[in-house]
C-alpha atoms as a PDB file:
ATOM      1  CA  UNK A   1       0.000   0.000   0.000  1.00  0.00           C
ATOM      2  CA  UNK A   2       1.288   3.288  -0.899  1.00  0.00           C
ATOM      3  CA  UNK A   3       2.261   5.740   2.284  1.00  0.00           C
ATOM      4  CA  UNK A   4       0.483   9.218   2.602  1.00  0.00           C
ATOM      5  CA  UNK A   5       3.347  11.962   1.935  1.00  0.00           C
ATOM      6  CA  UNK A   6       3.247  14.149   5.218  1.00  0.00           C
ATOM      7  CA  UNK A   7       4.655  17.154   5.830  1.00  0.00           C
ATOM      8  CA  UNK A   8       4.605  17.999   9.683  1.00  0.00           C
ATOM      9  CA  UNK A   9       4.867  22.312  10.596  1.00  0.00           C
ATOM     10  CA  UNK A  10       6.857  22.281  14.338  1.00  0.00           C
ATOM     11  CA  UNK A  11       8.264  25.815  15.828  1.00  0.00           C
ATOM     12  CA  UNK A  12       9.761  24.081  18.992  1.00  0.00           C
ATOM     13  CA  UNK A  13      11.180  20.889  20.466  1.00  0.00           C
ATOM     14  CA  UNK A  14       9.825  18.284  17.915  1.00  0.00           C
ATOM     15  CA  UNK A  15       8.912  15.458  20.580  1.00  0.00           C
ATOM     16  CA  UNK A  16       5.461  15.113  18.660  1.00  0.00           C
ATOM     17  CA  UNK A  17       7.690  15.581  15.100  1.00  0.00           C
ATOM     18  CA  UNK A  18       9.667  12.826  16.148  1.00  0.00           C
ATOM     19  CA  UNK A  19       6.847  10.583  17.517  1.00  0.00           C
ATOM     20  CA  UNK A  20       5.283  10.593  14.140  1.00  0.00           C
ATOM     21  CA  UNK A  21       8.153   9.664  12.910  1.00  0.00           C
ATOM     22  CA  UNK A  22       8.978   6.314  14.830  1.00  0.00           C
ATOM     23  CA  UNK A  23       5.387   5.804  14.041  1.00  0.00           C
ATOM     24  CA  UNK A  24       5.379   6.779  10.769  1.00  0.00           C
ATOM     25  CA  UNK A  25       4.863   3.012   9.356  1.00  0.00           C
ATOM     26  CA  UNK A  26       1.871   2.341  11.604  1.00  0.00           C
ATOM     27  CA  UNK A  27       0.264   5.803  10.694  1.00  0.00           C
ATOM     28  CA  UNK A  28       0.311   4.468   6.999  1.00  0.00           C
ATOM     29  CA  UNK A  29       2.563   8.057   6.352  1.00  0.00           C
ATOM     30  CA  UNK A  30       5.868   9.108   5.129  1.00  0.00           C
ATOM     31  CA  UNK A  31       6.884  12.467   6.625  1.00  0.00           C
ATOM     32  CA  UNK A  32       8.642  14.150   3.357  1.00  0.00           C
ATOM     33  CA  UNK A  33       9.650  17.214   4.966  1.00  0.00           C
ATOM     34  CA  UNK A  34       9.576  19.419   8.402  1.00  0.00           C
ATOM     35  CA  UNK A  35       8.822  23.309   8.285  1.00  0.00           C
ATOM     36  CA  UNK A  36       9.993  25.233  10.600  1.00  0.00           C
ATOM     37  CA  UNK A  37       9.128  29.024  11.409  1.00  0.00           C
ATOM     38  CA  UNK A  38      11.608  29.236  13.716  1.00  0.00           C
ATOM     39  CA  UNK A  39      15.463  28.456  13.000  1.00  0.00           C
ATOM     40  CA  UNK A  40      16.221  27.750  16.650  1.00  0.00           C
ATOM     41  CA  UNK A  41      13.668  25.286  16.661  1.00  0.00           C
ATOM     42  CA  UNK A  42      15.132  21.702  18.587  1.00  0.00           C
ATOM     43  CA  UNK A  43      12.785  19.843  16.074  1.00  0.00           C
ATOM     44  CA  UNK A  44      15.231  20.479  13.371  1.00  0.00           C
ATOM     45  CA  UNK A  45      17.910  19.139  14.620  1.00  0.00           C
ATOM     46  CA  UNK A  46      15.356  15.769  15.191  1.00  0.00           C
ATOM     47  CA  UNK A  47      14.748  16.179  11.119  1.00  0.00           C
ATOM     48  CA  UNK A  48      18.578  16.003  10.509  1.00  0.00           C
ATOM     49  CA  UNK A  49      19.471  13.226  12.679  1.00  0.00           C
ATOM     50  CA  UNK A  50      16.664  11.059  11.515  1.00  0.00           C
ATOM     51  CA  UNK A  51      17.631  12.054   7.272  1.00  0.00           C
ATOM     52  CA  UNK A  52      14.039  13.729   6.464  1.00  0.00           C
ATOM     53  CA  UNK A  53      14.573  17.016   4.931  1.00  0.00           C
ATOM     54  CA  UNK A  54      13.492  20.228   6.757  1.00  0.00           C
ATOM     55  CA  UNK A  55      13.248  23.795   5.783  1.00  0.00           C
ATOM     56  CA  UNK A  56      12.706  26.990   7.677  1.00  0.00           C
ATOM     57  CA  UNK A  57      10.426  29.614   6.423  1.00  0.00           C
ATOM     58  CA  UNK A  58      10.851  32.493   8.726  1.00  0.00           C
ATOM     59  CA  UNK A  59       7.056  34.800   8.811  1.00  0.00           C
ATOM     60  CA  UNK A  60       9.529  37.594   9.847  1.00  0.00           C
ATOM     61  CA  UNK A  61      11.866  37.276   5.986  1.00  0.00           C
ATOM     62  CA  UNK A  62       8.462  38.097   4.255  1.00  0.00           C
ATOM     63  CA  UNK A  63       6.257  41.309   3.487  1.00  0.00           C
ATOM     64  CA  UNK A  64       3.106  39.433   3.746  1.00  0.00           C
ATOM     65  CA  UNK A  65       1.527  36.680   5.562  1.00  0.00           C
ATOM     66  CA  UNK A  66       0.776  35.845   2.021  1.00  0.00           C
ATOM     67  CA  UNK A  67       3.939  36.105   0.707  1.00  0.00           C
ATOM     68  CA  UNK A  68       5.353  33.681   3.604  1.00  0.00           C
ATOM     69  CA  UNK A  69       2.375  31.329   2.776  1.00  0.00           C
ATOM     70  CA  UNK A  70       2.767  30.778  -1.124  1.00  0.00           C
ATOM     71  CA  UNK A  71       6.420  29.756  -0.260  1.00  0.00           C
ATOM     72  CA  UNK A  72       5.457  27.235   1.806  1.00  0.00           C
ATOM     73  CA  UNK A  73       2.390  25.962  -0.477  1.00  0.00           C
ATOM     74  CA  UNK A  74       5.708  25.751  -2.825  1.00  0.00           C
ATOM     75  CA  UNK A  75       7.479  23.945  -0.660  1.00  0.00           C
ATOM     76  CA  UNK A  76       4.102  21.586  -0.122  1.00  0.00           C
ATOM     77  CA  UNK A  77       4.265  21.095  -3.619  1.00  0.00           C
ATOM     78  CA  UNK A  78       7.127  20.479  -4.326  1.00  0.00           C
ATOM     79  CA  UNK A  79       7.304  17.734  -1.800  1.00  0.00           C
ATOM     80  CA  UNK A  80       3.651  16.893  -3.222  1.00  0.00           C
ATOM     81  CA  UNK A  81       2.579  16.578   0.049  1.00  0.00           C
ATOM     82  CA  UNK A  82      -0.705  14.941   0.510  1.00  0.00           C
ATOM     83  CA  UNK A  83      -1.457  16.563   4.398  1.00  0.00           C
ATOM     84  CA  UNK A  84       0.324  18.647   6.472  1.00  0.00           C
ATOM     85  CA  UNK A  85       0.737  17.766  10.723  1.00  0.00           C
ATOM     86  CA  UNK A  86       0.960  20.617  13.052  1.00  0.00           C
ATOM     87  CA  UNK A  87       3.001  19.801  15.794  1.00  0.00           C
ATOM     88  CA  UNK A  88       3.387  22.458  17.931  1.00  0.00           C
ATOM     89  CA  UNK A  89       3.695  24.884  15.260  1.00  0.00           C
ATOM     90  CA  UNK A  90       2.552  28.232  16.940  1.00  0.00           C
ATOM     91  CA  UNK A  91       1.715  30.073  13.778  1.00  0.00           C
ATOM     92  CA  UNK A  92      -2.009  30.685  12.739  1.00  0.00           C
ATOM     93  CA  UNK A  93      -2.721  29.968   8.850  1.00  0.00           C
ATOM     94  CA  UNK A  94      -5.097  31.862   7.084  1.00  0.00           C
ATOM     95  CA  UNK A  95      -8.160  30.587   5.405  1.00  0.00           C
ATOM     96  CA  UNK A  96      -7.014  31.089   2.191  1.00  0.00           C
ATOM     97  CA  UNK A  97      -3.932  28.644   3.034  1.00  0.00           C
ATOM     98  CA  UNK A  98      -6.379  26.114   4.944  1.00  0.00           C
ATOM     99  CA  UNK A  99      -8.475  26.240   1.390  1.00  0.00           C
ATOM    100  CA  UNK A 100      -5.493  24.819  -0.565  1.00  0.00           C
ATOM    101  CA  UNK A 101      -5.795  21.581   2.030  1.00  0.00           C
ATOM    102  CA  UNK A 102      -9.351  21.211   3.130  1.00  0.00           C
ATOM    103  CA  UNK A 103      -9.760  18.697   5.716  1.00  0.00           C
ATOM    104  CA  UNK A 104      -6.260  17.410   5.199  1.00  0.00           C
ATOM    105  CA  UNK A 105      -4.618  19.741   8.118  1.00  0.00           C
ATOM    106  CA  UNK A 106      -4.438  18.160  11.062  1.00  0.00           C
ATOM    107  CA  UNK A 107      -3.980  19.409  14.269  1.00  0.00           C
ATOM    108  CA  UNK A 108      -2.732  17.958  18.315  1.00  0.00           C
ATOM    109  CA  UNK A 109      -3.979  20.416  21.091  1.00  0.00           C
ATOM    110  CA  UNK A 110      -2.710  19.587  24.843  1.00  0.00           C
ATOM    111  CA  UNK A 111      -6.778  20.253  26.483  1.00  0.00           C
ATOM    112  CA  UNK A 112     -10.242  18.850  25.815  1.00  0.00           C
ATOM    113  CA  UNK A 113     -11.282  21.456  23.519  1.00  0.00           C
ATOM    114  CA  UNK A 114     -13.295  23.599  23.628  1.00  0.00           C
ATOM    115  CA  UNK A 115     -11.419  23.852  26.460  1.00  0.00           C
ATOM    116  CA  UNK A 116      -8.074  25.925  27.385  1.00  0.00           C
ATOM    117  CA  UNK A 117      -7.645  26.849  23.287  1.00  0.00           C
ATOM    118  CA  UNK A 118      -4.679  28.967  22.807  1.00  0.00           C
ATOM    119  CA  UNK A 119      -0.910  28.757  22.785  1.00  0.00           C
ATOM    120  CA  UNK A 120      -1.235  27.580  26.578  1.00  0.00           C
ATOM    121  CA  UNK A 121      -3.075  24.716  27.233  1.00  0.00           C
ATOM    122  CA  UNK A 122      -1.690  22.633  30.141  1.00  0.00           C
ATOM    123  CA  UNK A 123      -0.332  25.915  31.816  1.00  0.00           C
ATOM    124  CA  UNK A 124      -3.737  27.239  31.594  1.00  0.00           C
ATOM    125  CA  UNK A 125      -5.896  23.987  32.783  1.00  0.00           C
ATOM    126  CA  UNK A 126      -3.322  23.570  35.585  1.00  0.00           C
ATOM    127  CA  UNK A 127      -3.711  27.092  36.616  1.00  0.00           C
ATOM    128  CA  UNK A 128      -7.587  26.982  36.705  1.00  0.00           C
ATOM    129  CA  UNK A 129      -7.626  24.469  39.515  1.00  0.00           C
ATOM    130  CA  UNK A 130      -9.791  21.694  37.101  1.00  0.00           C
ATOM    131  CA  UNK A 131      -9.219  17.996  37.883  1.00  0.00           C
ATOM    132  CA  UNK A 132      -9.432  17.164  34.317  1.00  0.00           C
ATOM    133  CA  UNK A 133      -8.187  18.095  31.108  1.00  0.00           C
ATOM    134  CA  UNK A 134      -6.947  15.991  28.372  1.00  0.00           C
ATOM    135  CA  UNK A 135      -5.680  16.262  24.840  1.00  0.00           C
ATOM    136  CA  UNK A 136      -7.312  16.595  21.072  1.00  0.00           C
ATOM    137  CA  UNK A 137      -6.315  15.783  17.835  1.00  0.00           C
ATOM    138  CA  UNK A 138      -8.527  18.079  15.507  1.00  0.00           C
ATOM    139  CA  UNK A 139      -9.049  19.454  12.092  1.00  0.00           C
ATOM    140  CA  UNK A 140      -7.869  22.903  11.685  1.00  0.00           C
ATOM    141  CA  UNK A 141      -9.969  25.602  10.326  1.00  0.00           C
ATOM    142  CA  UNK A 142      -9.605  29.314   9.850  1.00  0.00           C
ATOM    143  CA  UNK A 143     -10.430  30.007  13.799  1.00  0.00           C
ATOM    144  CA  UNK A 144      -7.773  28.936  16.524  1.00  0.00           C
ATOM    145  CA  UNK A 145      -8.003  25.562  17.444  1.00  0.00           C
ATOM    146  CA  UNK A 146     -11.882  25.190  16.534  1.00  0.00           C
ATOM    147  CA  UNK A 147     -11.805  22.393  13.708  1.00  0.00           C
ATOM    148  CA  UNK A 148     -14.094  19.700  14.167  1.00  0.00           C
ATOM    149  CA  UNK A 149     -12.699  17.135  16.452  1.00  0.00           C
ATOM    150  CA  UNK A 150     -10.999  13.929  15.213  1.00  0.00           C
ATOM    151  CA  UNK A 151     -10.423  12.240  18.616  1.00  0.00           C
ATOM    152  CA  UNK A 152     -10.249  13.334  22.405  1.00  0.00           C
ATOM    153  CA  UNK A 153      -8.607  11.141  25.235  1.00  0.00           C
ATOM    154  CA  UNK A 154      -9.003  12.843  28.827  1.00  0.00           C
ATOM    155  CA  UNK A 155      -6.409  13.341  31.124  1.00  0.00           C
ATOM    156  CA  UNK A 156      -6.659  13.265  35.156  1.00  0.00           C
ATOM    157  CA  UNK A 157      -5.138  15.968  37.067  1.00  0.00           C
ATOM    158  CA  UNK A 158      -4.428  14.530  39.993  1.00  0.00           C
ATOM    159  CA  UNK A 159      -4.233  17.297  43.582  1.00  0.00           C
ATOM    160  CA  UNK A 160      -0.270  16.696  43.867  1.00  0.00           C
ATOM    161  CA  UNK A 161       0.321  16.972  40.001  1.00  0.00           C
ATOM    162  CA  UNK A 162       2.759  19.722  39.705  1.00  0.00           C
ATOM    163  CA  UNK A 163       3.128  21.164  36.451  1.00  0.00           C
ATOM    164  CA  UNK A 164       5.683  19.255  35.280  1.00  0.00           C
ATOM    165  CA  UNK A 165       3.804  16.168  35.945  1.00  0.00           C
ATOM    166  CA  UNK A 166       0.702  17.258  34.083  1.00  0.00           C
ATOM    167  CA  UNK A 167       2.676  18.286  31.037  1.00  0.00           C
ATOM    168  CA  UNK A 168       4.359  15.006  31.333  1.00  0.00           C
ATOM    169  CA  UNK A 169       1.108  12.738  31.389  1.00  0.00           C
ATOM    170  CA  UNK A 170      -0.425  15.066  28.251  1.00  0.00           C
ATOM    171  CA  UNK A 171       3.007  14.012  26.662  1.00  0.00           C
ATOM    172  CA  UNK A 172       2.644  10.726  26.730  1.00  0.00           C
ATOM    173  CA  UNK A 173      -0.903  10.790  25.742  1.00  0.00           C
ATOM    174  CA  UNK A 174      -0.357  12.812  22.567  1.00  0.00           C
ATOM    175  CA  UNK A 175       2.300  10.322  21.819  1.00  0.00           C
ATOM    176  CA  UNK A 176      -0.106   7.230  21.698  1.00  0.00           C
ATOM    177  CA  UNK A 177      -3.112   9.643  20.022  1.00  0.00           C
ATOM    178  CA  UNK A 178      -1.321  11.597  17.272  1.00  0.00           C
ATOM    179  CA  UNK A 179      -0.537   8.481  15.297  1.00  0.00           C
ATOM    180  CA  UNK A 180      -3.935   6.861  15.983  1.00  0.00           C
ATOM    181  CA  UNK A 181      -5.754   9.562  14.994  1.00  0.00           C
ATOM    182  CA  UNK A 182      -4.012  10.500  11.739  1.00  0.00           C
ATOM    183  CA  UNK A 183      -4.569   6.747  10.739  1.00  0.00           C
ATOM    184  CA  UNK A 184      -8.342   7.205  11.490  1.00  0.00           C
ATOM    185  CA  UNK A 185      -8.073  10.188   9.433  1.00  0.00           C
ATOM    186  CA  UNK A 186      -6.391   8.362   6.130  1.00  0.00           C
ATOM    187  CA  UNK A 187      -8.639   5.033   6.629  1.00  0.00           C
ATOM    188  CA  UNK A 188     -11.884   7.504   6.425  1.00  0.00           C
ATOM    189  CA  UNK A 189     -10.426   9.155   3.308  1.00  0.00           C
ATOM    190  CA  UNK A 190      -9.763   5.997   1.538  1.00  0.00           C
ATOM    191  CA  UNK A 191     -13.143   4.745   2.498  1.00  0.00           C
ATOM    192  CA  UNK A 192     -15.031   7.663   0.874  1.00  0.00           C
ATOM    193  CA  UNK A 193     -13.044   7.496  -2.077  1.00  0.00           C
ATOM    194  CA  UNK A 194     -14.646   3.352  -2.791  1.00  0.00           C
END
């Protein structure tokens, strides 16, 4: 069976860039190429040590959000990528980008959306005193982080969880779910296409 040609869009670390990765095989993907907004960006490094190509296209080189998009839709072509991942990549893209991909942007949020949307998630959730919050893998739209929902798995907050320990426990959760997810997503897609 032929893989799905992913590109995954990461700003930071990469843990969830890297994840797909190992997993790329169960997912049913092949992860082409890694975009990167930010040149600092850990997740990078991850892309070079594991031989998939990565590129950085900095918002701040161009004019115009539109500008900076149609050189990555470039790069997306190029690469003739079939869906992009966001993993922790903490730039908003326009509708007009989302258009060019409908339904095949896919996105991992650390809360149970609607819940603690934003940039924030775990810091926020802790920081409200819930005993619950969790982590969603959705479709992303033109709002922020409002695409219809792929798959949810809650997450306990338990009263001694510092922190560290609740980022830890939505870590490991996005780990398993990511990979899951995206192969629910692809096994739909081939379904409506029989």
């Amino acid at each position: 069976m032929t893989k799905t040609r992913v590109a995954v869009f990461a700003s930071g670390g990469g843990t969830n860039f890297e994840n797909l990765v190992n997993q790329q095989e169960e997912a049913g993907i092949e992860i082409v190429v890694l975009i990167s907004d930010y040149n600092p960006a850990y997740a990078i490094q991850r892309a070079i040590n594991r031989g998939i190509d990565y590129i950085v296209v900095e918002r701040e080189k161009y004019d115009s959000r539109a500008d900076f998009e149609k050189d990555m839709l470039s790069v997306l072509k190029m690469y003739q990528v079939e869906y992009i991942l966001l993993a922790g990549y903490m730039r908003i893209l326009s509708a007009d980008f989302i258009s060019e991909y409908p339904r095949r942007i896919i996105n991992i949020h650390p809360s149970m959306l609607p819940d603690f949307k934003g940039a924030n998630g775990i810091e926020d959730a802790f920081n409200a005193g819930v005993t619950e919050t969790g982590v969603t893998v959705h479709f992303v739209d033109a709002g922020i982080d409002t695409g219809e929902i792929i798959a949810q798995v809650p997450v306990e907050i338990a009263p001694d969880d510092t922190l560290a320990d609740l980022e830890y426990k939505i870590h490991s959760i996005e780990h398993q779910l990511y990979p899951q997810a995206v192969k629910m997503v692809l096994a739909k897609a081939e379904e409506d296409k029989q």
